[in-house]
C-alpha atoms as a PDB file:
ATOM      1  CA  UNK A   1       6.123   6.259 -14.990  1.00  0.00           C
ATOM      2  CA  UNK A   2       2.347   6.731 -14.854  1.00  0.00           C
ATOM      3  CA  UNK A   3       1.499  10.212 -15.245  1.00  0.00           C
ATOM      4  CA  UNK A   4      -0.962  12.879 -14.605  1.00  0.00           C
ATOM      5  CA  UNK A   5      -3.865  13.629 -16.969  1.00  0.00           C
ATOM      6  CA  UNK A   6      -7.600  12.551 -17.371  1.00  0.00           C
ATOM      7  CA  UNK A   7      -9.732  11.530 -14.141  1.00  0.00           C
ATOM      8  CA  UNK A   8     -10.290   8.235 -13.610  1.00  0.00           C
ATOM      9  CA  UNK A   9     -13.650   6.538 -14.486  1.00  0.00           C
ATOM     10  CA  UNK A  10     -15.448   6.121 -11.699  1.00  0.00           C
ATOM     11  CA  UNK A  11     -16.800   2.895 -13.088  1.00  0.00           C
ATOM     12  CA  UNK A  12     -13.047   1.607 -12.824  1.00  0.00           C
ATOM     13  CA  UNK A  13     -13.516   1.110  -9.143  1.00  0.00           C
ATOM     14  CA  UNK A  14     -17.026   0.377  -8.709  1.00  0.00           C
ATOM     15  CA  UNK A  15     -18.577   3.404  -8.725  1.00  0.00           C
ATOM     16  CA  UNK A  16     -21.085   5.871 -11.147  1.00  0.00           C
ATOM     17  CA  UNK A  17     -20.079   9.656 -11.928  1.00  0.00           C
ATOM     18  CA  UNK A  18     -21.282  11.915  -9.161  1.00  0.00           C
ATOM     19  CA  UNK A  19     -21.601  14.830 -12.027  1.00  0.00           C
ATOM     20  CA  UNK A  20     -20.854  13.977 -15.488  1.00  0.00           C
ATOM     21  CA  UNK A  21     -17.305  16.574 -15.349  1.00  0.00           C
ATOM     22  CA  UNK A  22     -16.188  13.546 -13.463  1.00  0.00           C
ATOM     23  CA  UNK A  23     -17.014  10.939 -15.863  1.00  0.00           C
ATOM     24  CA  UNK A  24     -13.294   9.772 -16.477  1.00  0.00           C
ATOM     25  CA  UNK A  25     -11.528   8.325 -19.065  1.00  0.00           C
ATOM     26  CA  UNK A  26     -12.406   4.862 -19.113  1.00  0.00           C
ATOM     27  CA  UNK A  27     -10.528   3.173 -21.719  1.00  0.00           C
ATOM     28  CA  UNK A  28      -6.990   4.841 -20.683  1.00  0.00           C
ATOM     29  CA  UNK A  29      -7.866   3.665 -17.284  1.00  0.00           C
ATOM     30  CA  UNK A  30      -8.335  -0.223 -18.758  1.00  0.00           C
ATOM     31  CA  UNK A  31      -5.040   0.490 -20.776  1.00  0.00           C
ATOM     32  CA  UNK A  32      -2.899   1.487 -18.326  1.00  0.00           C
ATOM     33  CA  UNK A  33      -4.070  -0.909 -15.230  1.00  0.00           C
ATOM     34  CA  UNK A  34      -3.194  -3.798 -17.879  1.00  0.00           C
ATOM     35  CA  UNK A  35       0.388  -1.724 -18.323  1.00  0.00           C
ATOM     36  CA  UNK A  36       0.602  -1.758 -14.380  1.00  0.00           C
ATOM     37  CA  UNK A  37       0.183  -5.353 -14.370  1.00  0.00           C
ATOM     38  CA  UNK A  38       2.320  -6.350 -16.871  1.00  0.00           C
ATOM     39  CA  UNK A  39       4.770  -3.898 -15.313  1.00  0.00           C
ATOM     40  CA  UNK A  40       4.834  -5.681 -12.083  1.00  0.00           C
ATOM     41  CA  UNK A  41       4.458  -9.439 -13.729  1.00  0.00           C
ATOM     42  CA  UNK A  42       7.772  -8.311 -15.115  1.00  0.00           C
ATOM     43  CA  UNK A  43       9.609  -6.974 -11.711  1.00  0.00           C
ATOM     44  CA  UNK A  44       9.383  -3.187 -13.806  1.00  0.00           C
ATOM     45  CA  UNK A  45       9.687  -0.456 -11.298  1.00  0.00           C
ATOM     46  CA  UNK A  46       6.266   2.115 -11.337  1.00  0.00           C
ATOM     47  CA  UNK A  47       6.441   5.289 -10.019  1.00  0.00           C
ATOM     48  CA  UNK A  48       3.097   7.261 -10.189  1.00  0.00           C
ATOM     49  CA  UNK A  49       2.719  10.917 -10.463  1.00  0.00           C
ATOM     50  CA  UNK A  50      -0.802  12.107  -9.785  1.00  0.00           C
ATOM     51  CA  UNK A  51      -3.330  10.357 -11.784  1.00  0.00           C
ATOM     52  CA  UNK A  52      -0.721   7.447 -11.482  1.00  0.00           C
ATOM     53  CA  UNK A  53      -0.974   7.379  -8.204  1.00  0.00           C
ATOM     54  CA  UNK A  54      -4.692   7.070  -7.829  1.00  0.00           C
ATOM     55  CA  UNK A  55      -4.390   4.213 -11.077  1.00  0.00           C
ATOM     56  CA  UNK A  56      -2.109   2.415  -8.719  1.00  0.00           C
ATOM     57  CA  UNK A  57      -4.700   2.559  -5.856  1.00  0.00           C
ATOM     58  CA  UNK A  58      -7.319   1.767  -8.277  1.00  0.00           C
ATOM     59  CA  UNK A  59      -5.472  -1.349  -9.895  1.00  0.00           C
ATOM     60  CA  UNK A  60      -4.936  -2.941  -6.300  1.00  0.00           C
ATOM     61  CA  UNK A  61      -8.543  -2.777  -5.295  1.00  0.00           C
ATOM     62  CA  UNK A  62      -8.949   0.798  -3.979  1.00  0.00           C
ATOM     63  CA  UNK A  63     -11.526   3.644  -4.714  1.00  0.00           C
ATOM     64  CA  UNK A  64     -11.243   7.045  -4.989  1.00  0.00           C
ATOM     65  CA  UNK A  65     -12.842  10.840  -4.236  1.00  0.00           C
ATOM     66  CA  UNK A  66     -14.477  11.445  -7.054  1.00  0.00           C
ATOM     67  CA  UNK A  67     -14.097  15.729  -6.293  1.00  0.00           C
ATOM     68  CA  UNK A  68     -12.543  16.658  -3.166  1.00  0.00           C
ATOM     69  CA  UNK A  69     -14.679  19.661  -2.369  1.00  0.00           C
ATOM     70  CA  UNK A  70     -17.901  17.736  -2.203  1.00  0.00           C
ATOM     71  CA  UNK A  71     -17.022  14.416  -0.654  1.00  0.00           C
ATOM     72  CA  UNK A  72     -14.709  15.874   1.484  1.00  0.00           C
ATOM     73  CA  UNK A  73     -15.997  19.504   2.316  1.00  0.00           C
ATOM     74  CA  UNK A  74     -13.579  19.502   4.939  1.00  0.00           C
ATOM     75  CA  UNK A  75     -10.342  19.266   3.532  1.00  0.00           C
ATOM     76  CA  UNK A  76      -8.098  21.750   2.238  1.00  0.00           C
ATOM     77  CA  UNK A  77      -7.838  22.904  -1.464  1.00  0.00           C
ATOM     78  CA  UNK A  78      -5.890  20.457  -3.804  1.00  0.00           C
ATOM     79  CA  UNK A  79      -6.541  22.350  -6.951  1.00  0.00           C
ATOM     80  CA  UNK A  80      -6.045  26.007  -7.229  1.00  0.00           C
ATOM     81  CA  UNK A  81      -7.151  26.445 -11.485  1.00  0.00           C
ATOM     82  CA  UNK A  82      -5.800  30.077 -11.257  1.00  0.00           C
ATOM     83  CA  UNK A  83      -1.931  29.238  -9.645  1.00  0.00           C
ATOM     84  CA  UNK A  84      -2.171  25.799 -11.570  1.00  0.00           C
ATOM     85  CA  UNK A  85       1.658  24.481 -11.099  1.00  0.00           C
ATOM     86  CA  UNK A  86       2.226  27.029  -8.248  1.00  0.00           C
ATOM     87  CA  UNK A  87      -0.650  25.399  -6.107  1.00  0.00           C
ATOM     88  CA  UNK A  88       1.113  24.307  -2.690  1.00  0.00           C
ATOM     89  CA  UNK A  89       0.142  22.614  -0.027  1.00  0.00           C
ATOM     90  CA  UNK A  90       2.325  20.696   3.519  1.00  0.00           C
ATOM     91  CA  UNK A  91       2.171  17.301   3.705  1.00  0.00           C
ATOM     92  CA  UNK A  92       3.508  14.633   6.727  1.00  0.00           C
ATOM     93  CA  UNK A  93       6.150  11.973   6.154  1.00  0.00           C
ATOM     94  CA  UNK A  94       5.091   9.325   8.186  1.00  0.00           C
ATOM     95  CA  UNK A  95       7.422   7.536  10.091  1.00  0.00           C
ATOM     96  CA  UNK A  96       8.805   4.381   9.179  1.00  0.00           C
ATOM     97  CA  UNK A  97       8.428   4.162   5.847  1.00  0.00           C
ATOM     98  CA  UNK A  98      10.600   4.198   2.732  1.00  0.00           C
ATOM     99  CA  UNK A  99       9.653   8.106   1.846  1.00  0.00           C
ATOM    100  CA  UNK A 100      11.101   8.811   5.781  1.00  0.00           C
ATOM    101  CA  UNK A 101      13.706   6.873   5.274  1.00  0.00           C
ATOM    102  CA  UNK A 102      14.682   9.228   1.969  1.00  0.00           C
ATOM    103  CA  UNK A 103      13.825  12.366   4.083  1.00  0.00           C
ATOM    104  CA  UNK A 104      16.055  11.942   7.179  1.00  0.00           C
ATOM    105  CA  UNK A 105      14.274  14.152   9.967  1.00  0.00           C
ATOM    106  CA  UNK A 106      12.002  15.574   7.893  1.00  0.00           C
ATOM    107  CA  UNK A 107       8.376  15.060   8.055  1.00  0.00           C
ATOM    108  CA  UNK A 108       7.078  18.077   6.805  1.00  0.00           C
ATOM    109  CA  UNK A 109       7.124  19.557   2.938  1.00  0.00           C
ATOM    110  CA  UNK A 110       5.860  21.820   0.873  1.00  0.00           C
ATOM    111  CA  UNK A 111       4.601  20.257  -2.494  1.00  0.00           C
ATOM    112  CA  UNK A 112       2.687  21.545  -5.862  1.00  0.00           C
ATOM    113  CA  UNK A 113      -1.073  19.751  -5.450  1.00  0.00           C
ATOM    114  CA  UNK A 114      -3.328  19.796  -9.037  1.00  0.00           C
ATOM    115  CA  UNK A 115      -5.490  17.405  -7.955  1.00  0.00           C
ATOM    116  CA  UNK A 116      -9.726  17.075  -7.457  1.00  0.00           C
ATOM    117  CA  UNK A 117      -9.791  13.529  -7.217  1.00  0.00           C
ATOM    118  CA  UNK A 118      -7.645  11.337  -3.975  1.00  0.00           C
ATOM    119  CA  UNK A 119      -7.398   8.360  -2.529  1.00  0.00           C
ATOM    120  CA  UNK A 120     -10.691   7.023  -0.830  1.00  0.00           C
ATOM    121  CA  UNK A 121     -10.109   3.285   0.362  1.00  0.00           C
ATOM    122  CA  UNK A 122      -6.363   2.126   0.254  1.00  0.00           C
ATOM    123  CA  UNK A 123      -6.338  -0.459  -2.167  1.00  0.00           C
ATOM    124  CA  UNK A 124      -4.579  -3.806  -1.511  1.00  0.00           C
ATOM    125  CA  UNK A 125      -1.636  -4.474   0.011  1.00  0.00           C
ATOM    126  CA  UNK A 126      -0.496  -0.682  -0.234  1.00  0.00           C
ATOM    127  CA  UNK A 127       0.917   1.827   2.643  1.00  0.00           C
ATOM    128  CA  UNK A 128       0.182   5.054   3.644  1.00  0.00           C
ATOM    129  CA  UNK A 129       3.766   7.091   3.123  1.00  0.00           C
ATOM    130  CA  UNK A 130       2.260  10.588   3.183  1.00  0.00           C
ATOM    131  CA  UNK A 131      -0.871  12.708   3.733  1.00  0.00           C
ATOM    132  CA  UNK A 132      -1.891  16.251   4.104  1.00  0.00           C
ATOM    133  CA  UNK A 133      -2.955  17.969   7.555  1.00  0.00           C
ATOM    134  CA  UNK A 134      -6.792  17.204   6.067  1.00  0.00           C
ATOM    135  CA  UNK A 135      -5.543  13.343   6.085  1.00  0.00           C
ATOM    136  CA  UNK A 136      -6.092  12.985   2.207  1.00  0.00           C
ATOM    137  CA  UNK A 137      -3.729  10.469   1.271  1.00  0.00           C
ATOM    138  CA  UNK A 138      -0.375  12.069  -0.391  1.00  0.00           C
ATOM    139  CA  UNK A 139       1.786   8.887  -1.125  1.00  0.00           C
ATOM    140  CA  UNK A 140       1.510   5.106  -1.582  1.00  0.00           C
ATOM    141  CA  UNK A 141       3.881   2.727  -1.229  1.00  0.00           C
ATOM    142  CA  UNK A 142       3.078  -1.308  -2.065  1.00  0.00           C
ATOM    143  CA  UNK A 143       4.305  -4.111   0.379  1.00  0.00           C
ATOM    144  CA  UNK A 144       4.541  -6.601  -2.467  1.00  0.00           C
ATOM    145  CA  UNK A 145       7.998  -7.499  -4.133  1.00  0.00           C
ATOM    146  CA  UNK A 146       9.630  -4.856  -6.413  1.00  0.00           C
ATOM    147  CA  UNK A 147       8.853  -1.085  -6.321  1.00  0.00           C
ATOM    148  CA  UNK A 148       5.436   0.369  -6.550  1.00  0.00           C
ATOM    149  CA  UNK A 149       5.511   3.754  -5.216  1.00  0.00           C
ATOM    150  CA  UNK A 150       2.704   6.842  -5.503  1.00  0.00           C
ATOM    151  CA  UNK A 151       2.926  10.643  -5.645  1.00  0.00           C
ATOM    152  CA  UNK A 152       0.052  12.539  -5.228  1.00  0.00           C
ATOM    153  CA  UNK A 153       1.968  15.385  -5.462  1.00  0.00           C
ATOM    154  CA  UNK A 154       3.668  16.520  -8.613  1.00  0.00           C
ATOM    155  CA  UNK A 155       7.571  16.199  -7.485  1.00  0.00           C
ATOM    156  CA  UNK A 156       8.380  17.207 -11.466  1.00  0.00           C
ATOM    157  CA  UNK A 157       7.070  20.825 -11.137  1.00  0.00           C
ATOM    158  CA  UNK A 158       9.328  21.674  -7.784  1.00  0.00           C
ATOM    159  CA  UNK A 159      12.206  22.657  -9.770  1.00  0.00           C
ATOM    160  CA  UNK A 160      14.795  23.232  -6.952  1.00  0.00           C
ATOM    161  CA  UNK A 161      12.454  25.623  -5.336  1.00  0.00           C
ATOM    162  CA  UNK A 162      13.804  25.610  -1.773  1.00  0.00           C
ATOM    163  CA  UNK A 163      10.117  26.090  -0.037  1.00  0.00           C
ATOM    164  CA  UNK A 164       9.226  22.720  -1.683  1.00  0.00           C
ATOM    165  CA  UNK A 165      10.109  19.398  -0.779  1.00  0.00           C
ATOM    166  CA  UNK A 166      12.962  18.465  -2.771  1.00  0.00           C
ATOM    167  CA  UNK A 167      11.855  15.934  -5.319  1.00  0.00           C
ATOM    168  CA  UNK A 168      15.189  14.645  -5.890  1.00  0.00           C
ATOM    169  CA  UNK A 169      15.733  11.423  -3.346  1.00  0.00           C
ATOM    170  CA  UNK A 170      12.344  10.682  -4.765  1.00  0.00           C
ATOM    171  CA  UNK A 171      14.019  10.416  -8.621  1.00  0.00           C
ATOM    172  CA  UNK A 172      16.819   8.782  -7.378  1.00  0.00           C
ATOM    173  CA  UNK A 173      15.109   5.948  -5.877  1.00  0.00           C
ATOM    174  CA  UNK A 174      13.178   5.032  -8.494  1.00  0.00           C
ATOM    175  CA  UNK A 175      16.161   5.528 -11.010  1.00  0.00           C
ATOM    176  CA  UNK A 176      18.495   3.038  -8.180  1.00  0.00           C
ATOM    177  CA  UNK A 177      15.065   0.424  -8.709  1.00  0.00           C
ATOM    178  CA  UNK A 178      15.034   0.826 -12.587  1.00  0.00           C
ATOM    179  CA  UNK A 179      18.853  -0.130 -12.054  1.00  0.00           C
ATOM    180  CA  UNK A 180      18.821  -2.770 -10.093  1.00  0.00           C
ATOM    181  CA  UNK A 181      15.581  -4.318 -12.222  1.00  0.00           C
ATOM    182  CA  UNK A 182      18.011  -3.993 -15.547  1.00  0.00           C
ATOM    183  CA  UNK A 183      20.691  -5.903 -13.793  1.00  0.00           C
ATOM    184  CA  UNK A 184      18.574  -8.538 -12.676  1.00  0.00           C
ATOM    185  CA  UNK A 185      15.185  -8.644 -14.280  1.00  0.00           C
ATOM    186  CA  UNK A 186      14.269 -11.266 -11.744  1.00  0.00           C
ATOM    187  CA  UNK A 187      13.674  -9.021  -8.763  1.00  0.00           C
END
């Protein structure tokens, strides 16, 4: 599991600080791409909450927002500093993906948003699974073999709160893929 934390360096995908609050964490970033890697090399499931989610984007060749409020004046709020954990925003399920698939004729959710940063260019290689009304990307999903999968969202603080999107198919897919990796450490 990547987590949440620290933003992301900005020079770990190419670009420079666009206010030096944003300046990242540079060596955790170089740490845990080379965990990501190694994770994958060894058919490891990754599941990435938050900041995990944008590492994952960022270790397959994508960039990111460096603040959502000035590159993307548009969009809704992400971060709310006084509600914190309580922070909610809807996102969309797209269709015909793996997150639908868990979600059977659902394609809307509430979900607890702490974010500034998000998804710019999709890195390699990766899918779209979710994204809010503003279209800032929600959750990832890579095509390549084993199980990569992104959560802009923090699915650990919905704590069977019925107005959020229930967080448990979520878990239980990536528990079923840390299975199935333990049994046969090929795949």
């Amino acid at each position: 599991v990547l987590q949440g934390g620290a933003d992301l360096a900005p020079e770990s995908y190419g670009a420079r600080p666009l206010d030096p609050a944003w300046a990242g964490d540079r060596i955790r970033d170089r740490y845990e791409v080379e965990l990501f890697w190694e994770f994958v090399i060894q058919g490891k499931p990754v599941l990435g909450i938050c900041r995990g989610c944008q590492l994952i984007n960022v270790a397959l060749g994508g960039t990111l927002y460096q603040d959502i409020p000035t590159c993307r004046p548009d969009a809704a709020r992400h971060l709310e500093p006084r509600l914190y954990d309580n922070h909610r925003h809807e996102v969309i399920v797209l269709p015909a993906t793996r997150l639908a698939d868990l979600y059977p004729g659902r394609r809307h959710g509430q979900v607890i948003s702490i974010h500034h940063q998000a998804i710019e260019r999709l890195g390699n290689d990766l899918l779209v699974e979710a994204q809010s009304g503003d279209g800032i990307i929600e959750a990832i999903r890579w095509k390549g073999a084993g199980y990569v999968a992104g959560f802009q969202w923090h699915p650990e603080f919905h704590r069977g709160d019925p107005e959020l999107l229930d967080s448990t198919p979520i878990m239980l897919d990536f528990l079923a893929a840390a299975r199935r990796a333990r049994h046969d450490p090929g795949t």
